[in-house]
Every structure is written in C-alpha cells, then in structure tokens.
PDB file of N, CA and C in Angstrom:
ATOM      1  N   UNK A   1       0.840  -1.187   0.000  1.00  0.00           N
ATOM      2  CA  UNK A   1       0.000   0.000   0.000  1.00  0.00           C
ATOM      3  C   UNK A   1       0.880   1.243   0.000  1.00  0.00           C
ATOM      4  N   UNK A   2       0.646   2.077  -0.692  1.00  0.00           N
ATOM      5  CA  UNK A   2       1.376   3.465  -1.223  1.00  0.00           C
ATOM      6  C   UNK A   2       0.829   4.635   0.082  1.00  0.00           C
ATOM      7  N   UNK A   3       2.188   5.113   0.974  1.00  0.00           N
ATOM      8  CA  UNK A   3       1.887   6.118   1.589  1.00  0.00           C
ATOM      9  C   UNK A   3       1.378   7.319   1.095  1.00  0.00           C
ATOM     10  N   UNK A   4       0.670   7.897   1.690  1.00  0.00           N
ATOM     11  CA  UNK A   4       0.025   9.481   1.334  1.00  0.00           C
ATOM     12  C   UNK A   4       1.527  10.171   0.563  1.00  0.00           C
ATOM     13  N   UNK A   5       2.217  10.553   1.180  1.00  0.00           N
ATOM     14  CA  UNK A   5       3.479  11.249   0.389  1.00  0.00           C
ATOM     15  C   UNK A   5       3.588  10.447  -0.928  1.00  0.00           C
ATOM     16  N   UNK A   6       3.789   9.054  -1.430  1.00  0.00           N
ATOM     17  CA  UNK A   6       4.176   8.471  -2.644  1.00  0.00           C
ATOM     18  C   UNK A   6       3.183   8.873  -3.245  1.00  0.00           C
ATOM     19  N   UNK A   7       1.787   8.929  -2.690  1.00  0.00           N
ATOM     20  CA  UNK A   7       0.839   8.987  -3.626  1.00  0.00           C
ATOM     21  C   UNK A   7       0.585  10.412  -4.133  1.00  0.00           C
ATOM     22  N   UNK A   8       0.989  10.932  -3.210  1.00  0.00           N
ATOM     23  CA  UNK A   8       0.642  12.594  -3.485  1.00  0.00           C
ATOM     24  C   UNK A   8       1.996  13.161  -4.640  1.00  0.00           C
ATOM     25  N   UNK A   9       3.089  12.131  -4.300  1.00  0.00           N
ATOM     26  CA  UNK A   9       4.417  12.500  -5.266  1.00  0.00           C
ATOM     27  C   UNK A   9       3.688  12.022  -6.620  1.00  0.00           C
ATOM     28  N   UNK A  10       3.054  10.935  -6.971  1.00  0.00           N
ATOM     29  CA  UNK A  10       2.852  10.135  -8.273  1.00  0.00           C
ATOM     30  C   UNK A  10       1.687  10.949  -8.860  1.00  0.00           C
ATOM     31  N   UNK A  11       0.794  11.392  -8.196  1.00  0.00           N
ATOM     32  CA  UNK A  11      -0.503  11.945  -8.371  1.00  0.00           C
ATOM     33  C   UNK A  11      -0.044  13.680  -9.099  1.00  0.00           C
ATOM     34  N   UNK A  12       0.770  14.048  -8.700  1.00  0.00           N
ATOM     35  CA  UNK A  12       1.975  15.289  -8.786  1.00  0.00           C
ATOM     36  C   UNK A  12       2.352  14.912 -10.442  1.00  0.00           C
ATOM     37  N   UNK A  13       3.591  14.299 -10.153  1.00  0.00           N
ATOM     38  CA  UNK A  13       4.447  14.323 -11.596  1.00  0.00           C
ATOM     39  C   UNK A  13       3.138  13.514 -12.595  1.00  0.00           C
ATOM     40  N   UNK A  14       2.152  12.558 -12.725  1.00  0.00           N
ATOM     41  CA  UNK A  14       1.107  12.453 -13.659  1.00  0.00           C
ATOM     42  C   UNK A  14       0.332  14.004 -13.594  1.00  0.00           C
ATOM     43  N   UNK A  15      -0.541  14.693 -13.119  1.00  0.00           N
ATOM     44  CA  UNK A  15      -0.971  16.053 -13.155  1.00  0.00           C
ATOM     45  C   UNK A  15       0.449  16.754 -14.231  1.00  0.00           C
ATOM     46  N   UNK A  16       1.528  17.078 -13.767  1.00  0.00           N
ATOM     47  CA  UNK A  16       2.873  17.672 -14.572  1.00  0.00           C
ATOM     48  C   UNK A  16       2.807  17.662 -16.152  1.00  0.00           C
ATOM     49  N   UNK A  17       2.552  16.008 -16.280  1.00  0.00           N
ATOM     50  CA  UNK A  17       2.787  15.623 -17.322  1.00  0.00           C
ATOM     51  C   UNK A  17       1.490  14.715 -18.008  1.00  0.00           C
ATOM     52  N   UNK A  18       0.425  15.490 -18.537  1.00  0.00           N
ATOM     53  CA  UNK A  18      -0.770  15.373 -19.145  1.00  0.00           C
ATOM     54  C   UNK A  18      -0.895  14.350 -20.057  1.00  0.00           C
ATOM     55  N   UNK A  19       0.482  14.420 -21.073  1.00  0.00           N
ATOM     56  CA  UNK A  19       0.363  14.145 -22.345  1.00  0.00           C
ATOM     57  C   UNK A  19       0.298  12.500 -22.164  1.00  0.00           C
ATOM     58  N   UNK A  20       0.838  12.235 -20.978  1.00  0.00           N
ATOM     59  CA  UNK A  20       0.842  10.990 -21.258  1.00  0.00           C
ATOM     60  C   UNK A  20      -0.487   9.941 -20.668  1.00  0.00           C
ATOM     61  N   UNK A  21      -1.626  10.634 -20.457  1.00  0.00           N
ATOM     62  CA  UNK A  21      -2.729   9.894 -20.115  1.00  0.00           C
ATOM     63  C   UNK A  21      -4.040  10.256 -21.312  1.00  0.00           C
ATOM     64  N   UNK A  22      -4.935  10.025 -21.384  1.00  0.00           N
ATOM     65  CA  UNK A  22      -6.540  10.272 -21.834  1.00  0.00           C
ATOM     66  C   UNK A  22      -6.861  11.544 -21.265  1.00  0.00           C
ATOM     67  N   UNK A  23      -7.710  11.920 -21.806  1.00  0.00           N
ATOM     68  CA  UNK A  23      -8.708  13.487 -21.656  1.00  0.00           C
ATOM     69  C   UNK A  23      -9.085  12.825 -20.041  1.00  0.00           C
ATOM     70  N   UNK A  24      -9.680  11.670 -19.957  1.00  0.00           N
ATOM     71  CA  UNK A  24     -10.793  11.343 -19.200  1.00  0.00           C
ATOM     72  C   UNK A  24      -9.616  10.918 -17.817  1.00  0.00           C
ATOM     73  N   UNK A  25      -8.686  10.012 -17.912  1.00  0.00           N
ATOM     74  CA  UNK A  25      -7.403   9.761 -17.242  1.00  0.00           C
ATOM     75  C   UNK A  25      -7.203  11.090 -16.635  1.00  0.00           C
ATOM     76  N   UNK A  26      -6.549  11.810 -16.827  1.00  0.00           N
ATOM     77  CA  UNK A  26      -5.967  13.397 -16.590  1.00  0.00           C
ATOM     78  C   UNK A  26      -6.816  13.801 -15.847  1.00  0.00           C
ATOM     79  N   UNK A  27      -8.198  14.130 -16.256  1.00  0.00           N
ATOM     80  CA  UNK A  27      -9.267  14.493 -15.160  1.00  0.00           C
ATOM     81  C   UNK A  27      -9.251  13.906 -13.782  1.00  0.00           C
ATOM     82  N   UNK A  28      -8.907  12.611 -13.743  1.00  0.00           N
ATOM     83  CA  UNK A  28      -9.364  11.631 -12.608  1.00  0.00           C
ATOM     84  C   UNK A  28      -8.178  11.961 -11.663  1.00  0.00           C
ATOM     85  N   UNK A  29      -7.271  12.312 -12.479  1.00  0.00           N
ATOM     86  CA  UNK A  29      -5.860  12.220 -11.565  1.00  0.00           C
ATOM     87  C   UNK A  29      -5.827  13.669 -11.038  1.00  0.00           C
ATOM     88  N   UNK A  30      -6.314  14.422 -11.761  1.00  0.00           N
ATOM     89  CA  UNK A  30      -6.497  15.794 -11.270  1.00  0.00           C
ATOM     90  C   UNK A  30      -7.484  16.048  -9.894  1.00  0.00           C
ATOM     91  N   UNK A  31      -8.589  15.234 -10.148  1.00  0.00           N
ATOM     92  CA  UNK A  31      -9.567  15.105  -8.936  1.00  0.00           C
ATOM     93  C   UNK A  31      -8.921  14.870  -8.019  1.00  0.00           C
ATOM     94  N   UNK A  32      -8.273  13.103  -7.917  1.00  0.00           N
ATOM     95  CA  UNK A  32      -7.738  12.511  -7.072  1.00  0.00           C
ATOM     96  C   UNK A  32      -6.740  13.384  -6.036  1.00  0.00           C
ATOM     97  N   UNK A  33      -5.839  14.217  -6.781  1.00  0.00           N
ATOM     98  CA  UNK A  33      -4.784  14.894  -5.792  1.00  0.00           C
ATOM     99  C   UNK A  33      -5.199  16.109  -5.333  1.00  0.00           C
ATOM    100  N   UNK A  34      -6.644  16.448  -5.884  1.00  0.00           N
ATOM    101  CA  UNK A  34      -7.058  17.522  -5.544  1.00  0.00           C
ATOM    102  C   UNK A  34      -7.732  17.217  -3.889  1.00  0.00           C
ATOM    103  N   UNK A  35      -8.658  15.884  -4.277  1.00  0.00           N
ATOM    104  CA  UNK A  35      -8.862  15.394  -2.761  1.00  0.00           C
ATOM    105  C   UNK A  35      -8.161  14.855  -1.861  1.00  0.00           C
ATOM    106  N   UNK A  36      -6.872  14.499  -2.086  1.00  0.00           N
ATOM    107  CA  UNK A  36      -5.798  13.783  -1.610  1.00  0.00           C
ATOM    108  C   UNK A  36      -5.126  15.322  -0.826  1.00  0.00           C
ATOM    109  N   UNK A  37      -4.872  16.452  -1.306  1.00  0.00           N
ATOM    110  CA  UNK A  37      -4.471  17.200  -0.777  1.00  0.00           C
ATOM    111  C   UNK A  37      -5.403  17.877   0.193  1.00  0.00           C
ATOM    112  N   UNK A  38      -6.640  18.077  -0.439  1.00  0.00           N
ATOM    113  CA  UNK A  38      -7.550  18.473   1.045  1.00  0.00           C
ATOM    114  C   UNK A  38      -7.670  17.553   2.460  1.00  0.00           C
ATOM    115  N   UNK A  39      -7.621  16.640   1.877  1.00  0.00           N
ATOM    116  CA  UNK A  39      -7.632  15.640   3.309  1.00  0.00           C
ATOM    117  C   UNK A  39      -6.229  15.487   4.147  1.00  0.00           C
ATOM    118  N   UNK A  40      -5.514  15.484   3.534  1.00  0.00           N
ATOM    119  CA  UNK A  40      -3.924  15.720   3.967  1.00  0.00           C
ATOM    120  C   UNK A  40      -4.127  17.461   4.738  1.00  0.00           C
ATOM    121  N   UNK A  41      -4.319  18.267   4.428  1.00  0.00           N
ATOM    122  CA  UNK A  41      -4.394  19.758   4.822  1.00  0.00           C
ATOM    123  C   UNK A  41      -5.489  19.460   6.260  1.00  0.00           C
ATOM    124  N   UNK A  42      -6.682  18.653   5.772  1.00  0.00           N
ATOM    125  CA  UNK A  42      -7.253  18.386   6.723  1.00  0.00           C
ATOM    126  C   UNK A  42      -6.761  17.841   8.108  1.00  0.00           C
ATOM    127  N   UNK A  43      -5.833  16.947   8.011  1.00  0.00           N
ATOM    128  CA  UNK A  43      -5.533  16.273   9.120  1.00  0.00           C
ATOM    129  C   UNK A  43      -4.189  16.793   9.702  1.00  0.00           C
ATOM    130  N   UNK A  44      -3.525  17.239   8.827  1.00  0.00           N
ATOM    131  CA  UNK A  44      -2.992  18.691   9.781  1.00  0.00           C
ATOM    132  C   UNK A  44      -3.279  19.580  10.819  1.00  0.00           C
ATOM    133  N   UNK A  45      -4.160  20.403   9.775  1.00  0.00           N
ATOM    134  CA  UNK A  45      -5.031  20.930  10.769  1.00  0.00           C
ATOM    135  C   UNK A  45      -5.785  20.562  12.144  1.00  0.00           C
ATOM    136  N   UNK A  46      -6.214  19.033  11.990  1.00  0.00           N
ATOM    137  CA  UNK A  46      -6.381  18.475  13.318  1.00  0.00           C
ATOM    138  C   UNK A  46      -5.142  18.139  14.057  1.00  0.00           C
ATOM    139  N   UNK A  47      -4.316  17.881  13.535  1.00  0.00           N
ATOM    140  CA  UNK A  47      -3.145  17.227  14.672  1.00  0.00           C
ATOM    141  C   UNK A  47      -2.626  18.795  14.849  1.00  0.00           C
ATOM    142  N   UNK A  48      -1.996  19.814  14.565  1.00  0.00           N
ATOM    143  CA  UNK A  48      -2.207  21.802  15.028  1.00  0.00           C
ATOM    144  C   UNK A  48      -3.284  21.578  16.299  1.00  0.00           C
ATOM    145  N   UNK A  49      -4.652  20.928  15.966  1.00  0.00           N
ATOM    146  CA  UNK A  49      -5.280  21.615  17.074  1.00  0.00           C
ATOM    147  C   UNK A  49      -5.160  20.826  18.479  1.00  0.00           C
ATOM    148  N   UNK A  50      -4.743  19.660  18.247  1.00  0.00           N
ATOM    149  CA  UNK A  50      -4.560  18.793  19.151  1.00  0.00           C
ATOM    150  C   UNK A  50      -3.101  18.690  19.950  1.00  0.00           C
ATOM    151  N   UNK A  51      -2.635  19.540  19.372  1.00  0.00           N
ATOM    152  CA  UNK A  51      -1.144  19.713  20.166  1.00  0.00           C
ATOM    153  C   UNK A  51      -1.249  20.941  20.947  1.00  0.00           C
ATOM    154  N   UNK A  52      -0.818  20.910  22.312  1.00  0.00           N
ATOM    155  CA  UNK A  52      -1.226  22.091  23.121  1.00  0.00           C
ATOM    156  C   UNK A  52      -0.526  22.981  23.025  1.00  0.00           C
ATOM    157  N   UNK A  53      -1.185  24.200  23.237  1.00  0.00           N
ATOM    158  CA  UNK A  53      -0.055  25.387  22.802  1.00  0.00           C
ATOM    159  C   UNK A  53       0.967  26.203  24.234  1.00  0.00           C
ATOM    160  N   UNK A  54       1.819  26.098  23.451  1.00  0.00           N
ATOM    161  CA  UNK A  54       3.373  27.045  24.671  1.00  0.00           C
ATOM    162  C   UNK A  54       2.727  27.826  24.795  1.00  0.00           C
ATOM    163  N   UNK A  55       3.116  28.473  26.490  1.00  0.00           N
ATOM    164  CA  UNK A  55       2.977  29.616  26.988  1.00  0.00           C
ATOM    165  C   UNK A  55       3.737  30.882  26.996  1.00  0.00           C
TER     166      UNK A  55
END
C-alpha cells in the first residue's frame, strides 16, 4: 500500500505531465490529488489543534 506522500508524489508528476494519459485519465488524476491534498491539509489541521499550545 502506497503512503500518502508516494501517492501525493505520483498523483503530482502524472498532473505535470498530461500528455501521457486520456482526456478522461488526466481528469481523474487531477480530482484525485485535488482530494488527496484536502484531506492531507485536513488532518494537519487536526493534529495543530490537538497539540497544546506554549505559553
């Protein structure tokens, strides 16, 4: 199983480089890292809120 980083690296350089998929391909991969990065941003943001803050 492909960690979030590999996938977000592969999902990356395919987006880069268009030419080498389908109209319909390209789209999907475009979606994919588009939601791959919100959810990643997402769970950031939770582990930020869950770490207590210095005084």
């Amino acid at each position: 199983m492909q960690t979030d980083r590999s996938r977000l690296r592969e999902l990356e350089i395919r987006v880069a480089n268009p030419q080498h998929w389908s109209a319909g391909e390209n789209q999907i991969n475009v979606e994919n890292l588009r939601q791959l990065r919100f959810r990643l941003d997402d769970q950031l943001k939770r582990l930020r809120q869950q770490r207590p803050s210095r005084p």
